[in-house]
N, C-alpha and C. Protein backbone atom coordinates (compact mmCIF):
# COMPACT_ATOMS: atom_id res chain seq x y z
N UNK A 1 -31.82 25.61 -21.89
CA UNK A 1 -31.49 24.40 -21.18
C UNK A 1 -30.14 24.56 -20.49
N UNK A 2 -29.66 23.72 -19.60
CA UNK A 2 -28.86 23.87 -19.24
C UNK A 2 -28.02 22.84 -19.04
N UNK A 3 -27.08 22.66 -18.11
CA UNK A 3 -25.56 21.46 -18.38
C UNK A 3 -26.02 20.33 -18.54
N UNK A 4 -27.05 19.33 -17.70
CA UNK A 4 -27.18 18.02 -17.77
C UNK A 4 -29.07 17.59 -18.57
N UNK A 5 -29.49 18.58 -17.33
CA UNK A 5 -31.09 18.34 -17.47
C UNK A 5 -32.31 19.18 -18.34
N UNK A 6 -33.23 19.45 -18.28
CA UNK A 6 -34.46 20.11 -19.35
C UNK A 6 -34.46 21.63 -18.20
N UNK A 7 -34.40 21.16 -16.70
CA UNK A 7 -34.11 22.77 -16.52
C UNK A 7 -32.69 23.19 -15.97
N UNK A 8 -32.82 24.26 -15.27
CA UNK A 8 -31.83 24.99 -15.33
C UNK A 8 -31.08 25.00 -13.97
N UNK A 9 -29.82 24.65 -13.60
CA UNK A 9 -29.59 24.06 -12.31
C UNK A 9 -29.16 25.62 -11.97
N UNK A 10 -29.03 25.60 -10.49
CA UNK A 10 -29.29 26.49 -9.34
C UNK A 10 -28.29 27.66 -10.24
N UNK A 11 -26.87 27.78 -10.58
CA UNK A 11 -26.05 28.56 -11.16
C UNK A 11 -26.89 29.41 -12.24
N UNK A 12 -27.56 28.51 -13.17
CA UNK A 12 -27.64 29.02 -14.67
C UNK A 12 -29.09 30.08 -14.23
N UNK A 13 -29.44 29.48 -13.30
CA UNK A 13 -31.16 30.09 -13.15
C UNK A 13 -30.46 31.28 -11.96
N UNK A 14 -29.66 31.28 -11.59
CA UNK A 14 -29.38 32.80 -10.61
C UNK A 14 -28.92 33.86 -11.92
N UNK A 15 -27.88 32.88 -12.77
CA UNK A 15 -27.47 34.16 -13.80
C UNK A 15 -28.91 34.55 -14.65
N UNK A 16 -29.84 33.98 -14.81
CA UNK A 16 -30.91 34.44 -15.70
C UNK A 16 -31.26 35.41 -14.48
N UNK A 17 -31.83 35.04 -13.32
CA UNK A 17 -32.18 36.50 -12.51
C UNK A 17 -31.51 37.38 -12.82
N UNK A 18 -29.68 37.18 -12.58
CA UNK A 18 -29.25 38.65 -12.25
C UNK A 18 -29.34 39.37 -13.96
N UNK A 19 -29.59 38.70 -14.91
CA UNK A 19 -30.37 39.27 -16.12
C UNK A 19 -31.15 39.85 -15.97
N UNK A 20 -31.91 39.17 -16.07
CA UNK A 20 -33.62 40.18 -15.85
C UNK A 20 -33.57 41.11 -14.75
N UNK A 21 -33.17 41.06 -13.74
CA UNK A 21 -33.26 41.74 -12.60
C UNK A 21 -32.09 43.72 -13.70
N UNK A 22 -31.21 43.13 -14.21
CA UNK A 22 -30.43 43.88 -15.14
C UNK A 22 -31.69 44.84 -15.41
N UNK A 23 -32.17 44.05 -16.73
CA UNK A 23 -33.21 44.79 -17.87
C UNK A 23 -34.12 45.24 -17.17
N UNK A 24 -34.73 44.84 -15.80
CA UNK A 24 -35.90 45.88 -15.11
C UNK A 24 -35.57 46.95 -14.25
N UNK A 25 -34.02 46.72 -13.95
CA UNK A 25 -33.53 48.33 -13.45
C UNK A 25 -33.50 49.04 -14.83
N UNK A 26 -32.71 48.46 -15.77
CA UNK A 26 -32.86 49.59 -16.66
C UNK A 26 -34.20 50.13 -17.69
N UNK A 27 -35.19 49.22 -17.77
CA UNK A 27 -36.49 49.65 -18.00
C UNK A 27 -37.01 50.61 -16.92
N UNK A 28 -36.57 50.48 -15.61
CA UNK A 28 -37.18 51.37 -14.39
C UNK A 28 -36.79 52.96 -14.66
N UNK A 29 -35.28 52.72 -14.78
CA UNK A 29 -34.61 53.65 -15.00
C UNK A 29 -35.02 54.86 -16.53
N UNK A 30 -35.51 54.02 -17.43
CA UNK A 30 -35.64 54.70 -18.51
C UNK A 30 -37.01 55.33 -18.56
N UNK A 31 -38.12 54.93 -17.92
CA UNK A 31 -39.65 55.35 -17.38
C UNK A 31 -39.49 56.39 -16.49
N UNK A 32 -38.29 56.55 -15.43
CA UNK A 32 -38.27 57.38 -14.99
C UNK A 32 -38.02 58.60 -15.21
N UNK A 33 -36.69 58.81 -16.32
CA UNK A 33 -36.37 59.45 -16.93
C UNK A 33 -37.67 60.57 -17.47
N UNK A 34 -38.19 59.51 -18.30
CA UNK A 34 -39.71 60.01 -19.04
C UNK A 34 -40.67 60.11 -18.04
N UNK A 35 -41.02 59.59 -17.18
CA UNK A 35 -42.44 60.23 -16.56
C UNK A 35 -42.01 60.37 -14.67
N UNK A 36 -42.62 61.31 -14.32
CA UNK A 36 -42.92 61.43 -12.79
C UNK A 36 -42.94 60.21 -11.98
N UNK A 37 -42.35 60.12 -10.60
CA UNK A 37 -43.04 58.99 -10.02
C UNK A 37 -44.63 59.35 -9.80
N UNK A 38 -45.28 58.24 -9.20
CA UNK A 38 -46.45 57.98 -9.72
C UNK A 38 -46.86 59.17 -8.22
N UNK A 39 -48.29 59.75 -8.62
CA UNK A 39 -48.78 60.52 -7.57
C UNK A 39 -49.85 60.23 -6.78
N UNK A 40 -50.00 58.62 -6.86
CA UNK A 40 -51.19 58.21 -5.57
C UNK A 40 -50.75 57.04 -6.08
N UNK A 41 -51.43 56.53 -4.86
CA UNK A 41 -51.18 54.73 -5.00
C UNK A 41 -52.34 54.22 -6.06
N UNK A 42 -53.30 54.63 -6.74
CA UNK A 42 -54.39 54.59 -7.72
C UNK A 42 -53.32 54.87 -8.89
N UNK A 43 -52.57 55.76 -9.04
CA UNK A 43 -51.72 55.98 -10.68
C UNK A 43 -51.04 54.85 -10.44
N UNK A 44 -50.22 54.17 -9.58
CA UNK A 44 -48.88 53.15 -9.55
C UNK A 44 -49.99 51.93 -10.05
N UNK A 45 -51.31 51.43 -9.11
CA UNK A 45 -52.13 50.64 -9.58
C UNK A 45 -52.48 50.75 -10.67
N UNK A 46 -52.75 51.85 -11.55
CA UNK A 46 -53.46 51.68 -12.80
C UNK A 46 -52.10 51.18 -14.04
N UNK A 47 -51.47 51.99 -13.79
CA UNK A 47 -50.05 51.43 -14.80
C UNK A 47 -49.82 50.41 -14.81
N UNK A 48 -49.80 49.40 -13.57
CA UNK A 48 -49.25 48.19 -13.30
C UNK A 48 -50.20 47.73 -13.98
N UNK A 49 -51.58 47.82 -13.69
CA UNK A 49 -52.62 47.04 -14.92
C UNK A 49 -52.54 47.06 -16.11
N UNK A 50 -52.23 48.48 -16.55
CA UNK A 50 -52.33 48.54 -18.07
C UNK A 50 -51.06 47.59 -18.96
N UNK A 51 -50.36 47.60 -17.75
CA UNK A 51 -49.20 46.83 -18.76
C UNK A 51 -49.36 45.48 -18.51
N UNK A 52 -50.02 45.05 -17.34
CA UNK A 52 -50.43 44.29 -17.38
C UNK A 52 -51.65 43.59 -18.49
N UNK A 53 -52.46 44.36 -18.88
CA UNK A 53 -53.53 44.06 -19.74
C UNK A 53 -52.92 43.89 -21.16
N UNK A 54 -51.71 44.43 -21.03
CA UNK A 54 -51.32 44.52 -22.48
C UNK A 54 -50.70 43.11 -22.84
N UNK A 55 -49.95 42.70 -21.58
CA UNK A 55 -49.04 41.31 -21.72
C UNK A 55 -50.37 40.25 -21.81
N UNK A 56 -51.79 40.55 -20.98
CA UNK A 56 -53.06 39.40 -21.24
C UNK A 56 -52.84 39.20 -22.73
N UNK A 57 -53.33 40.69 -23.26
CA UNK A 57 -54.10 40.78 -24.83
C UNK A 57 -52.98 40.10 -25.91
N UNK A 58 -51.55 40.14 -25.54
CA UNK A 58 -50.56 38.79 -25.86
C UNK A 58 -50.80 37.91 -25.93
N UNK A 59 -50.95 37.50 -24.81
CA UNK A 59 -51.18 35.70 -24.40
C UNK A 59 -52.62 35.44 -25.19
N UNK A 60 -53.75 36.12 -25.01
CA UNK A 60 -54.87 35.67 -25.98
C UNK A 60 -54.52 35.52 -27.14
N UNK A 61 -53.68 36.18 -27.25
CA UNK A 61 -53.12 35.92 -29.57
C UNK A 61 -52.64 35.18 -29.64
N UNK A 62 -51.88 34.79 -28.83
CA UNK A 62 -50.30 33.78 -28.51
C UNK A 62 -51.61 32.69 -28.67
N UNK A 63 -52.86 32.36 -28.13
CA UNK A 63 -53.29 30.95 -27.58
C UNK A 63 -52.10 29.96 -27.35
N UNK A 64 -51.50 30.19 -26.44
CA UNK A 64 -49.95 29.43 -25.93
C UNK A 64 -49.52 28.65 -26.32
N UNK A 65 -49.05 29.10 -27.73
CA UNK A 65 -48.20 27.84 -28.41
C UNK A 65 -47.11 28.26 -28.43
N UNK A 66 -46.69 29.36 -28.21
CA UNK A 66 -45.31 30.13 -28.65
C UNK A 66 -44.46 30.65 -26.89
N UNK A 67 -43.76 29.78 -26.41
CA UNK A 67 -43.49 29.96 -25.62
C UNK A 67 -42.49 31.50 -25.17
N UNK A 68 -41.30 31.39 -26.58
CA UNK A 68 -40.39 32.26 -26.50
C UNK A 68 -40.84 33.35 -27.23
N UNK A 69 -41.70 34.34 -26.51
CA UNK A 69 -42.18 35.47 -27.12
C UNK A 69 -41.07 36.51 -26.46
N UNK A 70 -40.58 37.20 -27.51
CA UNK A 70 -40.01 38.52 -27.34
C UNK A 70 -40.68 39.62 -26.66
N UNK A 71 -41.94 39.57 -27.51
CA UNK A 71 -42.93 40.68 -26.78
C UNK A 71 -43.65 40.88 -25.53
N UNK A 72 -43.71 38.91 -25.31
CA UNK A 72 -44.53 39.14 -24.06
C UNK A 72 -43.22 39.00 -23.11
N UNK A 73 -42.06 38.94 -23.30
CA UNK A 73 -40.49 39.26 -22.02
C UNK A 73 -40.77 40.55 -21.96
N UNK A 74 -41.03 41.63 -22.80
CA UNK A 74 -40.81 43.03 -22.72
C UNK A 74 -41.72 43.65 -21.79
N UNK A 75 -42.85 42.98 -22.13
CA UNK A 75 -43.80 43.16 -21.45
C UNK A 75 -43.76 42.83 -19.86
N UNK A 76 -43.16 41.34 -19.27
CA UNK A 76 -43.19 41.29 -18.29
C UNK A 76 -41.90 42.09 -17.84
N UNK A 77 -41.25 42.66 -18.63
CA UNK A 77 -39.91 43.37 -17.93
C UNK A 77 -40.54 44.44 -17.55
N UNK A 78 -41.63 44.87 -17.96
CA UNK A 78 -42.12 46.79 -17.96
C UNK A 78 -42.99 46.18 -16.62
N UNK A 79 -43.37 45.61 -16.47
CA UNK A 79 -44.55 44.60 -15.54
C UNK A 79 -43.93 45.32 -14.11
N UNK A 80 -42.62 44.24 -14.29
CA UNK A 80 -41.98 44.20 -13.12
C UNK A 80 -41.33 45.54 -12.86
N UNK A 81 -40.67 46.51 -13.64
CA UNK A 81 -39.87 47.60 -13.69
C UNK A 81 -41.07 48.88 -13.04
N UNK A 82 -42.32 48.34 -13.42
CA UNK A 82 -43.58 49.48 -12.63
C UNK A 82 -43.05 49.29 -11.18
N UNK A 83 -43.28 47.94 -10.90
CA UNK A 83 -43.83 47.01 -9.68
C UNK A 83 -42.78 48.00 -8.63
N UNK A 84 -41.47 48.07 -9.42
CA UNK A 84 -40.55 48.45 -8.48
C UNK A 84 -40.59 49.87 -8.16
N UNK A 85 -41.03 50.52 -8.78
CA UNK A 85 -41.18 52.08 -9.40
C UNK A 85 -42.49 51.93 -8.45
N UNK A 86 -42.72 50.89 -8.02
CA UNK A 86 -44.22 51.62 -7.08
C UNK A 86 -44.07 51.75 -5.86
N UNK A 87 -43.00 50.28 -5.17
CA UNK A 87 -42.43 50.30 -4.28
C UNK A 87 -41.75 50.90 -3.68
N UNK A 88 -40.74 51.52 -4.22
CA UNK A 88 -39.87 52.38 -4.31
C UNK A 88 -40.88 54.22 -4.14
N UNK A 89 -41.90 54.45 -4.54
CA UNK A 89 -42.83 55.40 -4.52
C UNK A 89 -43.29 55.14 -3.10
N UNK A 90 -43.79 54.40 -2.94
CA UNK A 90 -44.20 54.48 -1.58
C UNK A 90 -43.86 54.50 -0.50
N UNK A 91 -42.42 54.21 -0.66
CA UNK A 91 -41.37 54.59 0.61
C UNK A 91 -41.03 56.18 0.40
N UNK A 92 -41.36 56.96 -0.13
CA UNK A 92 -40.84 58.60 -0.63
C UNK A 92 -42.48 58.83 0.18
């Protein structure tokens, strides 16, 4: 929450970006380390799914009662940290 209201006024919700935006360079960064960029636009697609499928098979367990999941943030951090890792691939 933030200063007055239930959400988060314009300040508090830029510092949560430049957070996350943080943790998916350095999730990007640490995948890279460990694996190749991707070698067709079919490998960047399939990764992005699988981690994608993984954050679904979450949310089905979750049946969404549990908003503040640890696991499923990690998950959308790796989500997004592909996303960029694909983008970034396809300009090379």
């Amino acid at each position: 929450m933030c200063c007055i209201s239930r959400s988060l006024c314009y300040t508090c919700l830029m510092d949560k970006v430049d957070t996350l935006l943080k943790a998916v360079e350095i999730e990007m960064r640490k995948a890279r380390i460990k694996y190749k960029p991707f070698n067709s636009t079919h490998e960047g697609y399939a990764v992005i799914k699988e981690e994608l499928d993984e954050l679904w098979d979450l949310v089905k367990k979750n049946k969404g009662y549990k908003i503040n999941d640890l696991q499923m943030k990690k998950e959308c951090i790796q989500i997004a940290a592909m996303a960029v890792a694909f983008v970034i691939d396809l300009e090379n």
